[in-house]
C-alpha atoms as a PDB file:
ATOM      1  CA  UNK A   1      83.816  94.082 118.169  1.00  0.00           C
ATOM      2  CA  UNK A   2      81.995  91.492 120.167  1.00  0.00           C
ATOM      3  CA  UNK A   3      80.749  91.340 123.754  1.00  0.00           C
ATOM      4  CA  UNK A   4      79.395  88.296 125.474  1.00  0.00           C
ATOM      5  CA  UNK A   5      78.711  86.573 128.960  1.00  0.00           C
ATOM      6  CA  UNK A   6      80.076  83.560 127.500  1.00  0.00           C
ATOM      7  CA  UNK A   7      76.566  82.449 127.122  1.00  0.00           C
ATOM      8  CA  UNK A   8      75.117  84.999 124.972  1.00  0.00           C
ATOM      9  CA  UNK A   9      76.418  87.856 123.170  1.00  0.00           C
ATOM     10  CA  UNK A  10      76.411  90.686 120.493  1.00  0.00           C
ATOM     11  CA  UNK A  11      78.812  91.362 117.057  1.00  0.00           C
ATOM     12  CA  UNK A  12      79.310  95.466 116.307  1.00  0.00           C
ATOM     13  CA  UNK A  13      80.293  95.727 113.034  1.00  0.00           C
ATOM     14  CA  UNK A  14      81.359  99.400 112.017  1.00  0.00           C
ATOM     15  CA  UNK A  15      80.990  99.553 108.398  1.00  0.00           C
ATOM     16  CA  UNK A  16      82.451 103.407 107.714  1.00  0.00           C
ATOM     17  CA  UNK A  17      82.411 104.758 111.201  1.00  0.00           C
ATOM     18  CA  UNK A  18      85.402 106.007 113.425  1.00  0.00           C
ATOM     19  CA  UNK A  19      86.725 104.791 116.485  1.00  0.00           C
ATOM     20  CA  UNK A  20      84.187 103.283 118.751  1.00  0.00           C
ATOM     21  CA  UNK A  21      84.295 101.933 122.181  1.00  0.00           C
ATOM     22  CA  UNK A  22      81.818 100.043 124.183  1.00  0.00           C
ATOM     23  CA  UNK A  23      81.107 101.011 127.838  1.00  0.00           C
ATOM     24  CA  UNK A  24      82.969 103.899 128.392  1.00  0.00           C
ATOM     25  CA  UNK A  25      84.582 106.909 126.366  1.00  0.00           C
ATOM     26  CA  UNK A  26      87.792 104.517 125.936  1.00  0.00           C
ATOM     27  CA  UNK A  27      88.527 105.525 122.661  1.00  0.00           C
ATOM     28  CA  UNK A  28      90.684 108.132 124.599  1.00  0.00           C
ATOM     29  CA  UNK A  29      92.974 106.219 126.293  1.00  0.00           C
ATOM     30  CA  UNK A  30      94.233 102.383 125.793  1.00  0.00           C
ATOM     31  CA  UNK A  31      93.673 100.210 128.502  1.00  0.00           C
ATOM     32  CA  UNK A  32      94.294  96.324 127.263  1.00  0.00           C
ATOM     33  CA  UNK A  33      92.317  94.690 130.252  1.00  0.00           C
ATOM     34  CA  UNK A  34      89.415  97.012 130.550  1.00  0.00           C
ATOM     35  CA  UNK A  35      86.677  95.189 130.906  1.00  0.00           C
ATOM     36  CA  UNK A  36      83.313  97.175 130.153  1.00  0.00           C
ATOM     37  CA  UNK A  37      80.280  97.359 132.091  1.00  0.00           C
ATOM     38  CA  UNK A  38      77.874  99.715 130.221  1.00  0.00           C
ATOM     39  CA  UNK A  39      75.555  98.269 127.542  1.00  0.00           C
ATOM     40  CA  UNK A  40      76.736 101.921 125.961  1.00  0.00           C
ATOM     41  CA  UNK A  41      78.904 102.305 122.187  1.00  0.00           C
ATOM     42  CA  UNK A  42      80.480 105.629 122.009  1.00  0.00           C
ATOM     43  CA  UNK A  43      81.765 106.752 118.539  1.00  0.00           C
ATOM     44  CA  UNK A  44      84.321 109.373 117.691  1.00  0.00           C
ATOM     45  CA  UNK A  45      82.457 111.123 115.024  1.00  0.00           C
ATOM     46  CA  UNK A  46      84.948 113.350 113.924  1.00  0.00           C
ATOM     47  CA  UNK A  47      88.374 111.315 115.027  1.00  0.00           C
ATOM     48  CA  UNK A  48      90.035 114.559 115.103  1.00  0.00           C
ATOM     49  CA  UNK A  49      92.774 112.565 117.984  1.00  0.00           C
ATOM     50  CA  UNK A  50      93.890 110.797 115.509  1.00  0.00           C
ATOM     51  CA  UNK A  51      94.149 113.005 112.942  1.00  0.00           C
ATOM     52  CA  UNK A  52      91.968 111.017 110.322  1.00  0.00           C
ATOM     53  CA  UNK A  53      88.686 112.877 110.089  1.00  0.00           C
ATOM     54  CA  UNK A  54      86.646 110.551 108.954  1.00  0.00           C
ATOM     55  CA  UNK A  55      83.663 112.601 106.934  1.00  0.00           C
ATOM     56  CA  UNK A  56      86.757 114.838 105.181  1.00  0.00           C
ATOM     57  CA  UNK A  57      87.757 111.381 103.678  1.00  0.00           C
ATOM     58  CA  UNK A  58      84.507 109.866 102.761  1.00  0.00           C
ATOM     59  CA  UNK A  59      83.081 113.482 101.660  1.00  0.00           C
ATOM     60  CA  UNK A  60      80.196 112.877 103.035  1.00  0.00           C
ATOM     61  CA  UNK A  61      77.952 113.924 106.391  1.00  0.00           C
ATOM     62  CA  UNK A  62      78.156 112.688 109.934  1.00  0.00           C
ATOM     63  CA  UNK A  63      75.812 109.331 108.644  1.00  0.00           C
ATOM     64  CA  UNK A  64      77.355 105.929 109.735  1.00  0.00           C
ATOM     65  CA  UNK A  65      76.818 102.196 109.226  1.00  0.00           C
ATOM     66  CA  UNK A  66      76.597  99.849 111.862  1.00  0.00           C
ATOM     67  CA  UNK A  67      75.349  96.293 111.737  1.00  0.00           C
ATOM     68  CA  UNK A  68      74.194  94.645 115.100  1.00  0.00           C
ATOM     69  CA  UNK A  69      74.226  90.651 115.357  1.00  0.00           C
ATOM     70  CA  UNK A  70      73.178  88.660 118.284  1.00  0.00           C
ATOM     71  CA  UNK A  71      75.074  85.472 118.814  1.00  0.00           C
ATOM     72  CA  UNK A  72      74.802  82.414 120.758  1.00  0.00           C
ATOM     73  CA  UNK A  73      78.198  81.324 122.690  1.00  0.00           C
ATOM     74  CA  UNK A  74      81.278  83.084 122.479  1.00  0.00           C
ATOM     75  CA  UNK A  75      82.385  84.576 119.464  1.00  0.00           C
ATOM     76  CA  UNK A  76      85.789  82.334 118.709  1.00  0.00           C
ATOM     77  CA  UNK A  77      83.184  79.259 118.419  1.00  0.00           C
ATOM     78  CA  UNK A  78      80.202  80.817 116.547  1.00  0.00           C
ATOM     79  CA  UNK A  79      82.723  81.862 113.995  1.00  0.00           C
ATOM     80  CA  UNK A  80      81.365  84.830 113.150  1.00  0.00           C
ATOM     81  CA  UNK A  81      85.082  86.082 111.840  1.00  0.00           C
ATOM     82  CA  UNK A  82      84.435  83.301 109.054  1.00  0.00           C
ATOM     83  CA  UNK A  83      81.101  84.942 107.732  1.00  0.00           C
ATOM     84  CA  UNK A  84      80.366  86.389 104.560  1.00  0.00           C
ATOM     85  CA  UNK A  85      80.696  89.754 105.535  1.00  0.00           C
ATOM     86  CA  UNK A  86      84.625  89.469 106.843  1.00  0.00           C
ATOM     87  CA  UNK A  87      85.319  86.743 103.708  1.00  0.00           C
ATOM     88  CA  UNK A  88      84.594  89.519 101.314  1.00  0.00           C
ATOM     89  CA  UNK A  89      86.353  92.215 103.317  1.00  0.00           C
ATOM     90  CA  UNK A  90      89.502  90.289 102.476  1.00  0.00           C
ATOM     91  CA  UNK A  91      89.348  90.044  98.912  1.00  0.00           C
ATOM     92  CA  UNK A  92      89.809  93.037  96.625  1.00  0.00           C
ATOM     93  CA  UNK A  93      89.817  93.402  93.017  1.00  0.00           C
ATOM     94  CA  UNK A  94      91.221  96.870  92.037  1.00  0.00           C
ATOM     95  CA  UNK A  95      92.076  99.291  89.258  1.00  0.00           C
ATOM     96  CA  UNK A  96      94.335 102.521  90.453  1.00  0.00           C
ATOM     97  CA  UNK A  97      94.997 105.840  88.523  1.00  0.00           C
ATOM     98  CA  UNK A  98      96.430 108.538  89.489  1.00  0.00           C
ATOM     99  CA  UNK A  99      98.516 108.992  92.540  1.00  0.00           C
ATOM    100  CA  UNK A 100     100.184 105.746  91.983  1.00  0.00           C
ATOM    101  CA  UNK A 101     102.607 107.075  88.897  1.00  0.00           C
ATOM    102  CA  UNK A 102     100.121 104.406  86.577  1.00  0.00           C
ATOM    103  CA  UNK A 103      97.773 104.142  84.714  1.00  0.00           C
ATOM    104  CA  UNK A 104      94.657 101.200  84.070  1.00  0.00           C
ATOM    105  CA  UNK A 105      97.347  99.428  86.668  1.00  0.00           C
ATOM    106  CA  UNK A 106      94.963  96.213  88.183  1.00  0.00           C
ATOM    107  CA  UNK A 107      95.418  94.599  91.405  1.00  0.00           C
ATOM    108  CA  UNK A 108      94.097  91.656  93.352  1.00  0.00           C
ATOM    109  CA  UNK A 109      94.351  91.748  96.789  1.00  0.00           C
ATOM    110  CA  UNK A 110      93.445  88.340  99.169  1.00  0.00           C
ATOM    111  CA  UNK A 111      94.200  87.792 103.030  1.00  0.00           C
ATOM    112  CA  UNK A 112      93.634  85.288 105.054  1.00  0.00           C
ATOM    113  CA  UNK A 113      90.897  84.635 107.252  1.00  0.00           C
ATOM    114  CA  UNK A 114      90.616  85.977 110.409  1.00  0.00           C
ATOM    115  CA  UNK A 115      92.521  89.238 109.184  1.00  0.00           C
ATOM    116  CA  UNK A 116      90.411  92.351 108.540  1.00  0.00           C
ATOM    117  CA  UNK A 117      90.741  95.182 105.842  1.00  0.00           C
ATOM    118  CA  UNK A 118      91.302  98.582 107.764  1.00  0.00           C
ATOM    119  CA  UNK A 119      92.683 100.863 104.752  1.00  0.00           C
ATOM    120  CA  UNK A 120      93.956 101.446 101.467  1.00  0.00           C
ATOM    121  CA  UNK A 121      95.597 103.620  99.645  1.00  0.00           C
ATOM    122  CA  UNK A 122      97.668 104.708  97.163  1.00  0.00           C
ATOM    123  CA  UNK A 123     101.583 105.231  98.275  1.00  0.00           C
ATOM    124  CA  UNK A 124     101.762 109.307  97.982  1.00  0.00           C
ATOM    125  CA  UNK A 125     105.541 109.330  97.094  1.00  0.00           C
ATOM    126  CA  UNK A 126     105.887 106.890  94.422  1.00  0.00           C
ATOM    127  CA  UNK A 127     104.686 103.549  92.720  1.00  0.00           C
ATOM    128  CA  UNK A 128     102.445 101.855  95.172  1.00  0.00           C
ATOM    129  CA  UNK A 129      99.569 100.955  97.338  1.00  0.00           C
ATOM    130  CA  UNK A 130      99.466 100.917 101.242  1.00  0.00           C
ATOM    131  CA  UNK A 131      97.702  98.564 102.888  1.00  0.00           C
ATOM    132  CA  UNK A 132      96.727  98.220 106.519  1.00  0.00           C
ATOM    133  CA  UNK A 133      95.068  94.951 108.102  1.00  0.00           C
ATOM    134  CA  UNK A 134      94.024  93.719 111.610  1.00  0.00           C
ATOM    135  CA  UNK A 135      94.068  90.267 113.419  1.00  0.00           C
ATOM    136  CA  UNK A 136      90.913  89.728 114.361  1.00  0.00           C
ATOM    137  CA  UNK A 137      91.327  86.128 116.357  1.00  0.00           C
ATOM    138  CA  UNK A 138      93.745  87.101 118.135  1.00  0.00           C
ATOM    139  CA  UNK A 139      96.251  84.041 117.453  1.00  0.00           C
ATOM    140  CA  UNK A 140     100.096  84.914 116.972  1.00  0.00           C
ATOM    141  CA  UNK A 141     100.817  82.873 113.579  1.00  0.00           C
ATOM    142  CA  UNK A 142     102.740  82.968 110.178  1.00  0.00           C
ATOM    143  CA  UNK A 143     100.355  83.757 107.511  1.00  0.00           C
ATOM    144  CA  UNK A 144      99.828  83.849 103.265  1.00  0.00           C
ATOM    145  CA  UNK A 145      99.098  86.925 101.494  1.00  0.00           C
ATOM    146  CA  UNK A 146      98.561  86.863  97.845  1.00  0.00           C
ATOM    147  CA  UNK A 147      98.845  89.691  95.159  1.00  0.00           C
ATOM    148  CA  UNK A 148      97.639  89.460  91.735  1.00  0.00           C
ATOM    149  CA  UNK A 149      99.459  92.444  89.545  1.00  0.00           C
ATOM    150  CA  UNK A 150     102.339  93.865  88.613  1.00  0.00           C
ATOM    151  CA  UNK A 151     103.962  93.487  92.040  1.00  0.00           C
ATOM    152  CA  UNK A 152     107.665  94.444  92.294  1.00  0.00           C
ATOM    153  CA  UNK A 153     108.545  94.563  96.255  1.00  0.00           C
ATOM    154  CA  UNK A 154     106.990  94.483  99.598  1.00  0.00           C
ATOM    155  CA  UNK A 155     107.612  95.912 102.624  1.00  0.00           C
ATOM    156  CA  UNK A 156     106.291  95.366 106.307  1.00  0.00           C
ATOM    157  CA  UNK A 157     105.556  98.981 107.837  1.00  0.00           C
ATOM    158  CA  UNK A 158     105.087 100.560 110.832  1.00  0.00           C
ATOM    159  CA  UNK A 159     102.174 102.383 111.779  1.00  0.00           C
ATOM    160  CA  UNK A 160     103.911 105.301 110.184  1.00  0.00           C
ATOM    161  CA  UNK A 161     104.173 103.609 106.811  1.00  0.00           C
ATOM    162  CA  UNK A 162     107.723 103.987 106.558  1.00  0.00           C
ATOM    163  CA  UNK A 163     109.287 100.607 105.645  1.00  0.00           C
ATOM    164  CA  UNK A 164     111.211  98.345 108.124  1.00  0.00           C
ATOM    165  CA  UNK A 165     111.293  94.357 106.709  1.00  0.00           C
ATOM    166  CA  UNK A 166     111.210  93.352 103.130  1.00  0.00           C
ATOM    167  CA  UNK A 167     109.160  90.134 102.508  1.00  0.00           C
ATOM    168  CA  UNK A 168     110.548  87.352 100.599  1.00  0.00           C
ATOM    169  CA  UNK A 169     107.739  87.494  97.291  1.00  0.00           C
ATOM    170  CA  UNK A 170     107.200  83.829  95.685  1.00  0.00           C
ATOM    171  CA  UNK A 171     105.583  83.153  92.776  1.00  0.00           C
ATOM    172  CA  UNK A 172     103.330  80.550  92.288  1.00  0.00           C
ATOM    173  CA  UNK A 173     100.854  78.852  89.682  1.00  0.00           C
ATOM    174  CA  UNK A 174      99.938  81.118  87.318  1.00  0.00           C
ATOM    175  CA  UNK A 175      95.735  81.943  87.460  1.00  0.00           C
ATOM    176  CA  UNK A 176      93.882  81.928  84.433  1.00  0.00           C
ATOM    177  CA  UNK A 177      90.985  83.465  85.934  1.00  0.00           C
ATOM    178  CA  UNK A 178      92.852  86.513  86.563  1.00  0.00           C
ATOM    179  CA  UNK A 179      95.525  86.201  83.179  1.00  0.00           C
ATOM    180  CA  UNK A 180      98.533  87.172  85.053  1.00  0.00           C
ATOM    181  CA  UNK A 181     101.222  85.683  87.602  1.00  0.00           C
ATOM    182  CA  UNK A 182     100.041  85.859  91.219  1.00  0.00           C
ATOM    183  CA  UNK A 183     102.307  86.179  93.993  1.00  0.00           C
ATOM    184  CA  UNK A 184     102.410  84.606  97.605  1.00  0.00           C
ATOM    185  CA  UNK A 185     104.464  86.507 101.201  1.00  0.00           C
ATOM    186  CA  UNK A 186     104.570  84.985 104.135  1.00  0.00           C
ATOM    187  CA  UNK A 187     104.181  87.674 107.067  1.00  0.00           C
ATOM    188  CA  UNK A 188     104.253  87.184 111.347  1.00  0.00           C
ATOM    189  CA  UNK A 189     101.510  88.886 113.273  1.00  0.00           C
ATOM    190  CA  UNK A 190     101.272  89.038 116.674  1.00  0.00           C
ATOM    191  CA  UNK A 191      97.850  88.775 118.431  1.00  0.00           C
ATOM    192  CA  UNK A 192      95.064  91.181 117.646  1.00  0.00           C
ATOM    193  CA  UNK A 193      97.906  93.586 116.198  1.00  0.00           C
ATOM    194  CA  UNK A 194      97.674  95.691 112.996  1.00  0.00           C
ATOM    195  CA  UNK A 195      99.781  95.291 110.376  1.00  0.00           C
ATOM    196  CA  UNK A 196     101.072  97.349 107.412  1.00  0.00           C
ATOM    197  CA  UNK A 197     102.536  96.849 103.829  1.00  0.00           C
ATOM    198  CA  UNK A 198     103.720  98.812 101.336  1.00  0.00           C
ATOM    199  CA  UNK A 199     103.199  97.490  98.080  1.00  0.00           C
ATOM    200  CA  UNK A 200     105.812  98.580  95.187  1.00  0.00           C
ATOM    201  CA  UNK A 201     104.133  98.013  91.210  1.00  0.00           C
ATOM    202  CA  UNK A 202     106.919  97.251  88.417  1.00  0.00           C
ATOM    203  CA  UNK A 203     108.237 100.202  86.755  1.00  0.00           C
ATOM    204  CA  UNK A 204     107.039  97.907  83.370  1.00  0.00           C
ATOM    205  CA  UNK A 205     103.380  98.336  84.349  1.00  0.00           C
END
């Protein structure tokens, strides 16, 4: 989140906190031109509206993380979206028991810039992982995911998880840092919108 008099401005970057809004209580409604004018961030600390209750998932207390960057400019041209901190939120390197119907099963995970990690998880009613991302830039554009794993099918969701597009899955040049095939799909996103994929694991894993 990042607000600025085009001269000047300020990155909020909510490391494990719930909803947050900057000027008002907005978090309550959706208003796509609102246009704060309170130097005030109001936090949801129990997201109980959106029935995701935060501190039940983390199993922890009412503690959050929030980082708090001043910035010269506005924040498309300081390219703060291309930092370290949102470079490694798009890259994950991960082993899943469990829930997934596998076991030992690894996973690579890399988007592209300018998208942001929201969630993961594993799918609760079969073979898979869900995973939920955000355009940060705001640009409408065609971009490259790629999977390193045992990686059968994937599907574009809606915010309900429930599958509604298959994505065409290509295989490229094999990695031998990671000693398996990785795979490349192409997916549409639409400015500032969040996006979710279901991603099925071969029955051989």
């Amino acid at each position: 989140m990042f607000v600025s008099d085009d001269r000047v401005g300020l990155v909020l970057v909510p490391h494990d906190m719930p909803l947050i809004s900057i000027g008002d209580p907005g978090i309550y409604r959706f208003e796509p031109s609102r246009v704060p004018t309170q130097p005030h961030l109001y936090a949801h600390l129990s997201n109980t509206q959106w029935g995701t209750n935060f501190p039940q998932w983390l199993e922890g207390d009412f503690t959050y993380r929030v980082s708090l960057v001043p910035q010269g400019g506005d924040w498309r041209s300081r390219g703060y979206w291309d930092s370290d901190y949102f470079n490694a939120n798009r890259f994950r390197d991960l082993k899943i028991e469990g829930a997934t119907g596998v076991t030992d099963l690894s996973l690579v995970l890399e988007l592209p810039k300018g998208f942001m990690l929201q969630s993961m998880r594993p799918r609760h009613d079969g073979r898979g992982l869900i995973v939920r991302y955000w355009d940060v830039l705001g640009n409408p554009r065609r971009e490259l995911v790629k999977l390193w794993g045992p990686i059968a099918r994937v599907w574009r969701c809606d915010l309900m998880e429930r599958p509604t597009e298959e994505l065409k899955i290509r295989a490229f040049k094999r990695d031998d840092e990671w000693k398996s095939t990785p795979f490349q799909v192409y997916t549409q996103i639409a400015a500032h919108a969040t996006e979710t994929l279901l991603i099925e694991f071969s029955s051989e894993a």
